[in-house]
Protein backbone atom coordinates (compact mmCIF):
# COMPACT_ATOMS: atom_id res chain seq x y z
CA UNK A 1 -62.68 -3.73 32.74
CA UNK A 2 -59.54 -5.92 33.21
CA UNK A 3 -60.85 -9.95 33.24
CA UNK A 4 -59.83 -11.64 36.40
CA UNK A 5 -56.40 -13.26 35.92
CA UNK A 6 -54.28 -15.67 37.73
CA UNK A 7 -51.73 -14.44 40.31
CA UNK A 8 -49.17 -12.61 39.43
CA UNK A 9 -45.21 -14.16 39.54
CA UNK A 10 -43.11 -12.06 41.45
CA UNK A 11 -41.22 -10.81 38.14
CA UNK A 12 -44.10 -9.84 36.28
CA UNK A 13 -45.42 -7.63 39.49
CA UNK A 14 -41.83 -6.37 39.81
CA UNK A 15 -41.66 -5.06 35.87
CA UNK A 16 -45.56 -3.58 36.00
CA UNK A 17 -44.48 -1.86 39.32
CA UNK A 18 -41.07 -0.26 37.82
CA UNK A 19 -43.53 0.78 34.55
CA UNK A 20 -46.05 2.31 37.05
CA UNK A 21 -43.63 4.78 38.02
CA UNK A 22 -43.33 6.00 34.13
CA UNK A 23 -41.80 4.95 31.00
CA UNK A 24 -38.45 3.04 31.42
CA UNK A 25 -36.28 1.06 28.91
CA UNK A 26 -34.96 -2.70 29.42
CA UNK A 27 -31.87 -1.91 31.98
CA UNK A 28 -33.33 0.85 33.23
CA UNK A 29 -36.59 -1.93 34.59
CA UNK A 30 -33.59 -4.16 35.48
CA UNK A 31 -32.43 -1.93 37.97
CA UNK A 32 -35.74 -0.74 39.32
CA UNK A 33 -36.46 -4.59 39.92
CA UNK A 34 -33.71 -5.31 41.93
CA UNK A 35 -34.21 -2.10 43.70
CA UNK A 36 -37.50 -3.22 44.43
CA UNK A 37 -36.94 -6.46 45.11
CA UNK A 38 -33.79 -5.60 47.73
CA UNK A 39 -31.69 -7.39 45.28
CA UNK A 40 -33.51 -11.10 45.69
CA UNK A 41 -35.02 -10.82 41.76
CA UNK A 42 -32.36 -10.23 39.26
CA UNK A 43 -33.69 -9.99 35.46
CA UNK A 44 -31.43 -11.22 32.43
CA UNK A 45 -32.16 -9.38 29.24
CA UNK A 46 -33.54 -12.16 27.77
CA UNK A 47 -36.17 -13.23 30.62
CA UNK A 48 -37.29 -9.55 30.96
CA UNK A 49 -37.91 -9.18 27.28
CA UNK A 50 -39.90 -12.75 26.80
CA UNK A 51 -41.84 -10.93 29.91
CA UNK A 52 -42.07 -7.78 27.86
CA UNK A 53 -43.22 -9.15 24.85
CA UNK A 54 -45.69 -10.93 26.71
CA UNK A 55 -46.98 -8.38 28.48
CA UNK A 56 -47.06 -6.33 25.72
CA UNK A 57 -49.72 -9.57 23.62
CA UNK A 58 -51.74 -9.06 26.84
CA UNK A 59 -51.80 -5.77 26.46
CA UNK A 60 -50.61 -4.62 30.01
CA UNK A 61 -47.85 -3.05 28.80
CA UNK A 62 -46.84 -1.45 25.28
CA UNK A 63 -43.45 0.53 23.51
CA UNK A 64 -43.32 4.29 24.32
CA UNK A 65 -40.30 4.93 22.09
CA UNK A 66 -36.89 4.30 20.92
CA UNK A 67 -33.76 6.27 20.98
CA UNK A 68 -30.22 5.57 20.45
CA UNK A 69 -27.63 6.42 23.59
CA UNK A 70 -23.64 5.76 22.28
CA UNK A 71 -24.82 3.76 19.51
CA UNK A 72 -27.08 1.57 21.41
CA UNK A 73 -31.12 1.16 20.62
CA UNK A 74 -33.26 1.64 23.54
CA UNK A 75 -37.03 0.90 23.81
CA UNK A 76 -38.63 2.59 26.76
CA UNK A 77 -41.99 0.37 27.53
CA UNK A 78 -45.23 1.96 29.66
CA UNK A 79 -48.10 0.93 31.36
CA UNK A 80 -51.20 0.56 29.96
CA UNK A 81 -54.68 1.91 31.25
CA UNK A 82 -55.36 -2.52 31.68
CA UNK A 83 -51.65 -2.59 33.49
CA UNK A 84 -52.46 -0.29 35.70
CA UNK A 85 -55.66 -2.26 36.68
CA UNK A 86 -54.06 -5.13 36.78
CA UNK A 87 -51.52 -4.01 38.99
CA UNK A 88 -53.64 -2.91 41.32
CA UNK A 89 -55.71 -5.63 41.45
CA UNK A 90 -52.74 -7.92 42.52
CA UNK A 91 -51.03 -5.27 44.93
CA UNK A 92 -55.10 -5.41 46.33
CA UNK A 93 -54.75 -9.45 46.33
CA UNK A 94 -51.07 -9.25 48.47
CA UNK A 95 -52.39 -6.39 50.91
CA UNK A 96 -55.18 -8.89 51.98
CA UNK A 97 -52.90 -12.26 52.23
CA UNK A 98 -50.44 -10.14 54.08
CA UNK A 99 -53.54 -8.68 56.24
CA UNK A 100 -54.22 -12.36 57.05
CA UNK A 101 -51.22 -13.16 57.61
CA UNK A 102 -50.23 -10.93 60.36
CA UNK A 103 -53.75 -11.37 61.76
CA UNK A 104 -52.85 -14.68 62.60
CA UNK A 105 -49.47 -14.57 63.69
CA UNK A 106 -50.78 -11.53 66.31
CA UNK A 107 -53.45 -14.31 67.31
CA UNK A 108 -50.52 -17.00 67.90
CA UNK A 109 -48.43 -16.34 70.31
CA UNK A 110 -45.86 -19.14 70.74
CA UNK A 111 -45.93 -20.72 74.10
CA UNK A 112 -49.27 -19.66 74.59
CA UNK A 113 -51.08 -22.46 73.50
């Protein structure tokens, strides 16, 4: 059972949502982000692997494996069964602000008070 947590920042829902869609190494959840994001969230290597790492100590996330592409090391990161909860949870939290949200902008109808 995950523990109840604050909200989620927009990065660290971004990252858990790439991972949810399987294993994926540091550029590879830099692209998904800003794919997901419509371009507005744009990760530097060194924010999205503070993220990692701390994701990783809260054990929503943990290494996959490593390989090496043209000389370069990559570590491919997944989900773990907490992320996963987690993640919903939060997608769960947005679905019902957004669900009030609309609720009262159908109810208000500019010029109709």
């Amino acid at each position: 059972m995950i523990p109840l947590m604050a909200a989620m920042r927009e990065p660290t829902f971004l990252i858990l949502t790439a991972l949810a869609g399987g294993p994926r190494h540091g550029y590879g959840i830099v692209q998904d982000v800003a794919v997901l994001s419509e371009q507005r969230v744009t990760l530097l290597p060194g924010t999205l692997y503070t993220a990692l790492d701390r994701l990783t100590a809260e054990g929503l996330v943990e290494p996959d494996r490593e390989e090496t592409v043209d000389g370069r090391r990559r570590r491919y990161f997944r989900l773990t069964s907490d992320g996963h909860a987690a993640l919903g949870v939060e997608a769960t939290r947005l679905r019902q602000l957004a669900t009030a949200a609309e609720a009262r902008l159908r109810a208000f109808r500019p010029g109709t008070a």
